[in-house]
Protein backbone atom coordinates (compact mmCIF):
# COMPACT_ATOMS: atom_id res chain seq x y z
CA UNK A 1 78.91 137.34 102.25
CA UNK A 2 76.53 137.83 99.30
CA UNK A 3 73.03 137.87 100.36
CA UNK A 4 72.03 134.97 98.82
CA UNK A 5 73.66 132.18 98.74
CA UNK A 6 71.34 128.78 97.47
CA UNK A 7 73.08 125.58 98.20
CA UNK A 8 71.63 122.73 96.36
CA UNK A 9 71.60 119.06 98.76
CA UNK A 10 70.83 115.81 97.77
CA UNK A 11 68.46 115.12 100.86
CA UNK A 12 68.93 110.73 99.74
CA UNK A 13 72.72 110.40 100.07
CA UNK A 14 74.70 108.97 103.00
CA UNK A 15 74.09 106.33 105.67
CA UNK A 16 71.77 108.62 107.79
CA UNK A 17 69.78 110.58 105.34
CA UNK A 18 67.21 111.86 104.91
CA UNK A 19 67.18 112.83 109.05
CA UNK A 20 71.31 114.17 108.88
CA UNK A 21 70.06 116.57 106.17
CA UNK A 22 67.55 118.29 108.11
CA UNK A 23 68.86 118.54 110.92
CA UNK A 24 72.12 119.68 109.58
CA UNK A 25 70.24 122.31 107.60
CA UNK A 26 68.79 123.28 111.19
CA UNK A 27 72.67 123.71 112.76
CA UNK A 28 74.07 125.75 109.90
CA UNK A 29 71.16 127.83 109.03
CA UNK A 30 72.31 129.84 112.53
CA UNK A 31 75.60 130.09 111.15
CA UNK A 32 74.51 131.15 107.89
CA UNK A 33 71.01 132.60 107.95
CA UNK A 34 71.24 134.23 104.52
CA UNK A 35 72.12 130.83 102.94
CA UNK A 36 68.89 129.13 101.50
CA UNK A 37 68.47 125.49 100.49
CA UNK A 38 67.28 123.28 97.76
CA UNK A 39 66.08 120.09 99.10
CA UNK A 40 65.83 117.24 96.59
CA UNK A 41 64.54 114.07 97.83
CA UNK A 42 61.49 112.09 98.97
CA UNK A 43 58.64 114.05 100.08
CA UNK A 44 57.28 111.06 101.90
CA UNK A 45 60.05 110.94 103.52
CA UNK A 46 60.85 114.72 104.07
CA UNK A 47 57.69 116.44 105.05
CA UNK A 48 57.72 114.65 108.61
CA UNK A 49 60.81 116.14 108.93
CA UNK A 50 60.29 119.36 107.65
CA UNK A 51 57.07 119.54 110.64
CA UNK A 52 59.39 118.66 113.37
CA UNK A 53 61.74 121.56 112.39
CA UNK A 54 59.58 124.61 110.89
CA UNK A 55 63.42 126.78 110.91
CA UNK A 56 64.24 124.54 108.34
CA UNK A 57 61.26 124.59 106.16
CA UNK A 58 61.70 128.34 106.43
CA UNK A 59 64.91 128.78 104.45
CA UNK A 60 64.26 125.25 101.91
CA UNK A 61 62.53 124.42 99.08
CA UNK A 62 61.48 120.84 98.42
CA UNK A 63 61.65 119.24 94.91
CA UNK A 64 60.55 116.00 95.17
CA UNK A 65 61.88 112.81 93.53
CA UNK A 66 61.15 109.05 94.72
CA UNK A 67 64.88 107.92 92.50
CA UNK A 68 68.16 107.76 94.59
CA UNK A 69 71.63 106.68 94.22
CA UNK A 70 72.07 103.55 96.14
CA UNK A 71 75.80 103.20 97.66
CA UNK A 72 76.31 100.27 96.12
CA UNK A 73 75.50 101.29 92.99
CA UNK A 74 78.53 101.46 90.09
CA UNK A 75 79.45 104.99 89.09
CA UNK A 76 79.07 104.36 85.20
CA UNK A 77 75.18 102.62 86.26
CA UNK A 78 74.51 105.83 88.16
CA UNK A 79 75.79 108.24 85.32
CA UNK A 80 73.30 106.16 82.56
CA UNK A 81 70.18 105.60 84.77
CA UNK A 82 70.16 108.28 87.79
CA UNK A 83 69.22 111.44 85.70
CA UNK A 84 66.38 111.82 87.94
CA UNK A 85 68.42 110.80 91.10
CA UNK A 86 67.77 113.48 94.05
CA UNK A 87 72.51 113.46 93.44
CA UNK A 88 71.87 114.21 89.65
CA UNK A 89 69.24 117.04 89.97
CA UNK A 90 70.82 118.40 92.75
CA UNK A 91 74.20 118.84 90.72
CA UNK A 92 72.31 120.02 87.66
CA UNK A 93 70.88 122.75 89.70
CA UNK A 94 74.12 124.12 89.96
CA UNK A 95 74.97 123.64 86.59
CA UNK A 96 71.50 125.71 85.53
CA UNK A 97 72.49 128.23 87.94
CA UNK A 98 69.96 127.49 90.07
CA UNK A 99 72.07 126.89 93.31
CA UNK A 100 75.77 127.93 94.13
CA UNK A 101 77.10 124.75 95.08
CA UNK A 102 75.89 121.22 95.96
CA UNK A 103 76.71 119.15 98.89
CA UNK A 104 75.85 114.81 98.63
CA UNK A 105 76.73 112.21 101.54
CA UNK A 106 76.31 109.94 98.90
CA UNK A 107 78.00 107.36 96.67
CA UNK A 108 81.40 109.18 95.98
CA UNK A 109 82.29 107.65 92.65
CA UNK A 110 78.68 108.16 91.18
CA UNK A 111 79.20 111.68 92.47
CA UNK A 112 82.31 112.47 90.83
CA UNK A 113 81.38 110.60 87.33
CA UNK A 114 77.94 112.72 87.56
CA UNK A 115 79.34 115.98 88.56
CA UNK A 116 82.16 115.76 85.83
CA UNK A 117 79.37 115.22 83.37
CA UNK A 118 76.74 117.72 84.34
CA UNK A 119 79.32 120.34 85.36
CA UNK A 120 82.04 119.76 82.95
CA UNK A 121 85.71 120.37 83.76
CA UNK A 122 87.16 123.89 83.94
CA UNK A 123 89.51 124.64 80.86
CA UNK A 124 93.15 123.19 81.67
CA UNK A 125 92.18 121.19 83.94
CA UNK A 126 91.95 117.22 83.21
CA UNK A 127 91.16 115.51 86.48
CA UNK A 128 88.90 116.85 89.54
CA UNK A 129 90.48 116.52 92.78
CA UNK A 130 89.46 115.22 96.52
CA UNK A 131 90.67 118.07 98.36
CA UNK A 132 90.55 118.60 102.25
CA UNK A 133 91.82 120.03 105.45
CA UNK A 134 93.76 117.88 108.22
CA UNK A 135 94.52 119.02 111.73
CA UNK A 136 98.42 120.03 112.38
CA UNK A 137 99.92 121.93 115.40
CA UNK A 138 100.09 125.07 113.19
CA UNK A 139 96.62 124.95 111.99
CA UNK A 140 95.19 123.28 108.98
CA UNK A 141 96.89 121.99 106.06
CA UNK A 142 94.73 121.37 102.51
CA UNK A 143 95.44 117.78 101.07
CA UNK A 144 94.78 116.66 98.04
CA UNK A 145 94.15 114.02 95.52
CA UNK A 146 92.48 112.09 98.68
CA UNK A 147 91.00 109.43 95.72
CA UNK A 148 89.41 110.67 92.70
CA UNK A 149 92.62 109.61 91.02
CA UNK A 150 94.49 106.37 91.30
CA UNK A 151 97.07 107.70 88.61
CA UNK A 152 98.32 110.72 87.89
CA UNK A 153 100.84 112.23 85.40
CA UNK A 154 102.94 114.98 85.82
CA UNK A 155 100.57 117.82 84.27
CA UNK A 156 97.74 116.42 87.07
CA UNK A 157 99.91 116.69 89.86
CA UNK A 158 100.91 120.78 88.70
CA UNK A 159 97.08 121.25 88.12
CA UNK A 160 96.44 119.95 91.58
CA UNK A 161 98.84 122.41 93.10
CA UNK A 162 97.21 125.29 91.57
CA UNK A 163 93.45 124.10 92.62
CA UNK A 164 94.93 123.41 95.88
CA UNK A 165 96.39 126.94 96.35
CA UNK A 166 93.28 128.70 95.60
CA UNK A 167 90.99 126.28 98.46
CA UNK A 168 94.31 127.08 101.31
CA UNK A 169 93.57 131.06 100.09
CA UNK A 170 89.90 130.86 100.27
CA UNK A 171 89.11 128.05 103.46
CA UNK A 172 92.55 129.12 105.14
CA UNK A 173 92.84 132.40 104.24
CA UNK A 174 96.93 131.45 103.69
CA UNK A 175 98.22 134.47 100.84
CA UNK A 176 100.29 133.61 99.06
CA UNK A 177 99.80 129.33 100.25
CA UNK A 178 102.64 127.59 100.82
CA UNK A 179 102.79 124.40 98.23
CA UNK A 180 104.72 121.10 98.13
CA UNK A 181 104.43 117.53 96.72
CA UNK A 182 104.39 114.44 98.60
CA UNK A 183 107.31 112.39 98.09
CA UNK A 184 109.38 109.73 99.71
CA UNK A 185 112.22 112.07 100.83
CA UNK A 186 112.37 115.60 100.40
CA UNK A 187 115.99 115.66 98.29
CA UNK A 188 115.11 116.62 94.67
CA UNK A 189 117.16 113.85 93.00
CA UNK A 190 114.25 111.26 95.04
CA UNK A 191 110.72 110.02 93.62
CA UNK A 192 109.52 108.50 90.80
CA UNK A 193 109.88 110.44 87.14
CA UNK A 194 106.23 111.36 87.76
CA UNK A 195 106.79 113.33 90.66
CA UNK A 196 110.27 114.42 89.73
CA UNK A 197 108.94 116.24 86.72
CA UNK A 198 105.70 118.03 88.56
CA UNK A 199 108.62 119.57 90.94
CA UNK A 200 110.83 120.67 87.43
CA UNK A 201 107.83 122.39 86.07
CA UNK A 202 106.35 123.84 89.74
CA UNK A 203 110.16 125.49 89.87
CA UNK A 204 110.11 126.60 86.50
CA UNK A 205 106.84 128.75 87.24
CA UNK A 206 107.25 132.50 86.89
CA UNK A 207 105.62 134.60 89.82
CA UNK A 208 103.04 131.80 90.67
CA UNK A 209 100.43 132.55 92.53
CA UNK A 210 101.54 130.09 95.48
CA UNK A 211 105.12 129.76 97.00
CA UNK A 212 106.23 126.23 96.14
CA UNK A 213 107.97 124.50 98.87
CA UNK A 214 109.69 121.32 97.08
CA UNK A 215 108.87 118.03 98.33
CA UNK A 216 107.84 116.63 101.99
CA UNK A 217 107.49 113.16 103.40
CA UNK A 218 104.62 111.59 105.22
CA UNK A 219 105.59 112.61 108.55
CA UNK A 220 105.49 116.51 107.33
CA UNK A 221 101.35 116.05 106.92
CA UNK A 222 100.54 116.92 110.24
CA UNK A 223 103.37 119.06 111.10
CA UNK A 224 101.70 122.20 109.54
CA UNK A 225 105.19 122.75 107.42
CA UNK A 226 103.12 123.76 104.36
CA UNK A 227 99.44 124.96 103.77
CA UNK A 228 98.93 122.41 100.56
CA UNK A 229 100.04 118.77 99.96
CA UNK A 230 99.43 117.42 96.74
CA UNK A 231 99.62 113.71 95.23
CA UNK A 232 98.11 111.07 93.35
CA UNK A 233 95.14 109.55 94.92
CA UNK A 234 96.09 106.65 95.69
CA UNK A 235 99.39 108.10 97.44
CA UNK A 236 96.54 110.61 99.31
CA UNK A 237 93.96 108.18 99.96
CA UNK A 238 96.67 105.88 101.70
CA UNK A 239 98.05 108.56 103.90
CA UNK A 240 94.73 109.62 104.97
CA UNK A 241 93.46 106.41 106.01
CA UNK A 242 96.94 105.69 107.60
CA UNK A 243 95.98 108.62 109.68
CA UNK A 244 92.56 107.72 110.68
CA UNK A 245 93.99 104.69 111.80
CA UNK A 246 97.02 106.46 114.39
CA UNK A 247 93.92 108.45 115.53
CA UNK A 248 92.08 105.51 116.65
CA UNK A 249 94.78 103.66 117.91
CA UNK A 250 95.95 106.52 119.87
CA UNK A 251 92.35 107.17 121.42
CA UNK A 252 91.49 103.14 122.20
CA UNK A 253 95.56 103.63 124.41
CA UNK A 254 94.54 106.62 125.90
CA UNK A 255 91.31 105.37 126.82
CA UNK A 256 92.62 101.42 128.15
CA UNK A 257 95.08 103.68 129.89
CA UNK A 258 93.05 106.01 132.12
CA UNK A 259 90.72 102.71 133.13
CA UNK A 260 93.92 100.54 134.31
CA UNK A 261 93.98 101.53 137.60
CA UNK A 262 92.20 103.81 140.81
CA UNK A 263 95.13 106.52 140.23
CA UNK A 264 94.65 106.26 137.01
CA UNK A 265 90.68 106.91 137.01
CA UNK A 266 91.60 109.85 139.44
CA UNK A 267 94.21 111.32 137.13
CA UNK A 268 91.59 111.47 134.06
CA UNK A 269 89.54 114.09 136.31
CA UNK A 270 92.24 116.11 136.59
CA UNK A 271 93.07 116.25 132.56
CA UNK A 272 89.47 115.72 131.61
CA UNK A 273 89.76 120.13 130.59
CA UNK A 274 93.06 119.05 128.30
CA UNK A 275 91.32 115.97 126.90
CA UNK A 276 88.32 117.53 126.15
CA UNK A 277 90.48 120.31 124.00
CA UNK A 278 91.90 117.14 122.16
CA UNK A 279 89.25 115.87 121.55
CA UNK A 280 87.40 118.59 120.11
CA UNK A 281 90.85 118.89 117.58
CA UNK A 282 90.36 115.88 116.80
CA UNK A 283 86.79 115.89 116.04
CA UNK A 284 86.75 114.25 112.39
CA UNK A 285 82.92 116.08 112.06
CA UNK A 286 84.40 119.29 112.19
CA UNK A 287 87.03 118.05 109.00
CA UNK A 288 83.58 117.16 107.23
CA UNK A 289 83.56 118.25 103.54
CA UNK A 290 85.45 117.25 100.59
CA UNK A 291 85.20 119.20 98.06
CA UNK A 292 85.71 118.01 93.78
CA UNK A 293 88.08 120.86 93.21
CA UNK A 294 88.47 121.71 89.06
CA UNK A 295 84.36 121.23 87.93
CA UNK A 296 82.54 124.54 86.65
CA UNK A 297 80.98 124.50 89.70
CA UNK A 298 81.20 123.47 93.42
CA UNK A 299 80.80 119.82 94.37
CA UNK A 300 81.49 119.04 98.24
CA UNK A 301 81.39 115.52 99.58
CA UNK A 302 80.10 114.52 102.64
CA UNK A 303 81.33 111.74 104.49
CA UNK A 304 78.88 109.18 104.28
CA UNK A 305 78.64 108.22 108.10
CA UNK A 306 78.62 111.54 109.43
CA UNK A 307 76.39 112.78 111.54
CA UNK A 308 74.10 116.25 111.02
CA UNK A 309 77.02 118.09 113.28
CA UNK A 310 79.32 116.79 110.31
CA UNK A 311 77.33 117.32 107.34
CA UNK A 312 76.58 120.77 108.79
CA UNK A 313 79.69 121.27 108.78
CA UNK A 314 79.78 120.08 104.94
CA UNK A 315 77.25 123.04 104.36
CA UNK A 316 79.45 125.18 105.86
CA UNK A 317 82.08 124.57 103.50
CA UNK A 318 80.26 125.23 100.11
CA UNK A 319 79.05 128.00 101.81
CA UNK A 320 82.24 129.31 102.26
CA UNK A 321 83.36 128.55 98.88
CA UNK A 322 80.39 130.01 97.07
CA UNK A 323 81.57 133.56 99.40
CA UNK A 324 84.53 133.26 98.27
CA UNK A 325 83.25 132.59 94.42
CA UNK A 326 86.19 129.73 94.22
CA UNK A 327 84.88 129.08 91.02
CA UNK A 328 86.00 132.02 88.97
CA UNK A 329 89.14 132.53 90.95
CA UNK A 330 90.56 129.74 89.84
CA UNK A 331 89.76 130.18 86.27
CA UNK A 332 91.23 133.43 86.48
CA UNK A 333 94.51 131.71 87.76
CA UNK A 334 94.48 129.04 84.89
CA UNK A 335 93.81 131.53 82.14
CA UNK A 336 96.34 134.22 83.58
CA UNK A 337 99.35 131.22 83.39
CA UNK A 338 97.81 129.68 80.25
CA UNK A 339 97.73 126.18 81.51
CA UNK A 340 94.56 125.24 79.18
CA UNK A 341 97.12 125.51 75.76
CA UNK A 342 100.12 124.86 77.66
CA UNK A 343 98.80 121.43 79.79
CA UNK A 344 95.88 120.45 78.97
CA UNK A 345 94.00 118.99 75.63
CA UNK A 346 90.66 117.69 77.24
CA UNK A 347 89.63 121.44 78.73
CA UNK A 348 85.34 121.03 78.59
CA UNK A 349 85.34 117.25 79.33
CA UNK A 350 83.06 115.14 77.10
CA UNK A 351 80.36 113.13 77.80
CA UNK A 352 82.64 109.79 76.90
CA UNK A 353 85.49 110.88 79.02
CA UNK A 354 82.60 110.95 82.09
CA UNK A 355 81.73 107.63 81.34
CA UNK A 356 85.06 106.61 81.25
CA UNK A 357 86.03 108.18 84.46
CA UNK A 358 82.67 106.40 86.15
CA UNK A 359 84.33 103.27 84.49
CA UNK A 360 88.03 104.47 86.33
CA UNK A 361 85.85 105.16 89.99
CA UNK A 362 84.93 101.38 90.00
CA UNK A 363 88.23 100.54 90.60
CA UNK A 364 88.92 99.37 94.13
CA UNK A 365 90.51 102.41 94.59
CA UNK A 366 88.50 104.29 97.67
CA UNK A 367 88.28 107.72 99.02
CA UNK A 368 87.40 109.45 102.31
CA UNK A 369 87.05 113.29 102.44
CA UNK A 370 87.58 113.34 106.39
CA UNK A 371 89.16 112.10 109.10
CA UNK A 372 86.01 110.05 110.59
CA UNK A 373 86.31 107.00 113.45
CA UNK A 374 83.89 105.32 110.59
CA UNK A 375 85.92 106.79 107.63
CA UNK A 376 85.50 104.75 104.83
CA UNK A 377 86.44 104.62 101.20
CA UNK A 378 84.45 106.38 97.94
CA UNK A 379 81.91 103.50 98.18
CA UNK A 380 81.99 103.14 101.40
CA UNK A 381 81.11 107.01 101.74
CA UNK A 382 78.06 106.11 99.28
C-alpha cells in the first residue's frame, strides 16, 4: 500500500451522518492506519464528534462548510446550486488531486451528475457505472450497471464489461476475470438486439484482457459461475432489489420458524454457531460500497442507511481501489484496445452532457449499491 493514501468524505451525506462518518473513520483507521482523511462538513456539527474520538481527529482534516445536499434534492438542482456542498468539494478534492478517492452516503443521483461533472469521464467511456460485489457460494461476484443507467446501447454494455473486469482484478483479485452478460437465457440466438450485439462484439475481441463467458440468467447471480455480470441498470437495479427481497423473506421464515414451537426454540441453540456464519455472509454492511466505475477519479457510494460498520466498510473500498491505482489501469486497458476512436464520441464529458445526465437521474429509476435490510433506491440512498 502506498504510504499515503487521502480519502476525501462528505461528512453531510446519508441518513446517519454526520455521527456514521466518524465513527466509521474510527473502525477503518485500524485497518488502514496510513490512510488519512478529508472531512468536509459542519464544524458545529463535527467538532463534538471529533472530542469524543481524538483517533479520529488524529488522521482528519476538517474543512468546514454549513451547505449540504439534501436527499430529496433533484440531481440537476444539486449540480447548479451545491458547488459549495460538503458532496461537491469533497469530489473536487479529488479532481485537484487533493485526495485519492471520495466516498458520500448521500443523494446518489446528485452524486453521479456532480462527479461526472467535476471528474469528467475517462476517454471511451460514455456512461459511469454502479458497480458492486454480491455474496455467491464461490465467493464474490462484481455486478454492474446496479442504476446509473436506465438504458443502455450496445457500446455501454462492452464498456461496462471492461470497467467491470478491472474492479473483479483489483477488489477480487480474479486474473484474468471471468465476464458475461445478463440475459434471459444463456443460448446466443436469445435477448434483445441490444444485448445480442454487446455479446457479437465481446466475441469478436482479440486477447481481451478478461475471459468472456457468453450470457447467464438471473439464477446464475449468486451461483459464483462468473466473477462479472454486466447489464443495463434498470435490468441490474431490478435483480438486486429482487435479491434483497429473497434475503428478507428468507430471514423473517427462518426466524417465525425457530419461535413455532419448544423443540423448535431448543433446536436454534444447537445451530445458533451455523446461523451466526450465515448471518455474518449475509451481512449487507460488509457489501457496503458502490463504486461510479469510468470517472477520472474514484467515486464510491455509500448506502444511505448504513451504519458506521457499513460505511467503514465503504472506506475500505476506495481504499483499496486507490492501492490498487484503478484509475490508470483502466485507462491503460481502454487505450491499449482503442475503444475511445473505436466506441466512443463523448470521451471528456461536457458540462451539458452532466446536466443532462442529472436531468436522466431524476427519472424514477433507483439504485442501491448493497444488499441492505433498508436498501433503497438512488434517492432513497440520498
Amino acid at each position: 500500500m502506498p504510504e499515503n493514501i487521502v480519502i476525501a468524505l462528505d461528512a453531510m451525506g446519508g441518513d446517519h451522518a454526520p455521527d456514521i462518518v466518524v465513527k466509521g473513520i474510527d473502525i477503518v483507521r485500524i485497518q488502514f492506519p496510513q490512510a488519512r482523511f478529508l472531512l468536509f462538513g459542519d464544524e458545529t456539527r463535527l467538532e463534538p464528534l471529533l472530542k469524543a474520538y481524538p483517533g479520529v481527529r488524529s488522521v482528519c482534516e476538517l474543512r468546514h462548510t454549513d451547505e449540504a445536499i439534501k436527499s430529496e434534492d433533484k440531481p440537476s438542482q444539486a449540480l447548479r446550486k451545491g458547488r459549495k456542498s460538503s458532496m461537491r468539494l469533497a469530489i473536487d478534492a479529488v479532481r485537484d488531486g487533493e485526495a485519492g478517492a471520495v466516498v458520500s452516503a448521500g443523494n446518489t443521483g446528485a452524486l453521479m451528475a456532480m462527479a461526472k461533472f467535476s471528474l469528467r469521464m475517462m476517454a471511451g467511456i460514455d456512461r459511469p457505472a454502479i458497480a458492486s460485489v454480491l455474496p455467491s457460494p464461490r465467493g464474490e461476484t462484481v455486478m454492474l450497471d446496479l442504476g446509473a443507467n436506465v438504458e443502455c446501447d450496445a457500446d455501454n454494455l462492452v464498456q461496462f464489461a471492461f470497467m467491470g473486469a478491472d474492479f473483479a482484478r483489483a477488489v477480487l483479485g480474479r486474473v484474468p476475470p471471468r465476464v458475461a452478460l445478463l440475459n434471459v437465457g444463456s443460448e446466443e440466438l436469445k435477448g434483445h438486439d441490444t444485448i445480442k450485439a454487446a455479446g457479437d462484439r465481446l466475441r469478436s475481441l482479440e486477447n481481451p484482457p478478461f475471459e468472456y463467458h457468453g450470457f447467464v440468467e438471473g439464477d446464475d447471480i449468486t451461483r459464483g459461475v462468473v466473477d462479472v455480470i454486466v447489464t443495463d441498470g434498470f435490468t441490474g437495479n431490478v435483480a438486486l432489489k429482487t435479491a434483497e427481497g429473497v434475503v428478507r423473506l428468507f430471514t423473517d421464515f427462518l426466524r417465525a420458524g425457530f419461535r413455532s414451537s419448544v423443540m423448535s426454540k431448543i433446536g436454534y441453540l444447537f445451530a445458533r454457531g451455523g446461523l451466526n456464519i450465515l448471518r455474518e455472509r449475509l451481512d449487507p454492511r460488509v457489501y457496503n460500497g458502490g463504486v461510479l466505475l469510468g470517472l477520472n477519479g474514484i467515486c464510491v457510494k455509500s448506502h444511505g442507511g448504513t451504519d458506521e460498520t457499513g460505511f467503514a466498510n465503504a472506506i475500505g473500498v476506495a481504499v483499496e481501489m486507490v492501492s490498487d491505482d484503478l484509475v490508470e489501469k483502466m485507462r491503460d486497458h481502454f487505450e491499449t484496445f482503442d475503444m475511445a476512436q473505436k466506441m466512443s464520441n463523448n470521451s471528456a464529458g461536457s458540462a451539458t452532457e452532466a446536466e443532462k445526465m442529472a436531468e436522466a437521474a431524476e427519472t424514477p429509476a433507483k439504485a442501491a449499491p448493497k444488499m441492505d435490510q433498508a436498501s433503497s433506491s438512488a434517492e432513497d440512498a440520498g
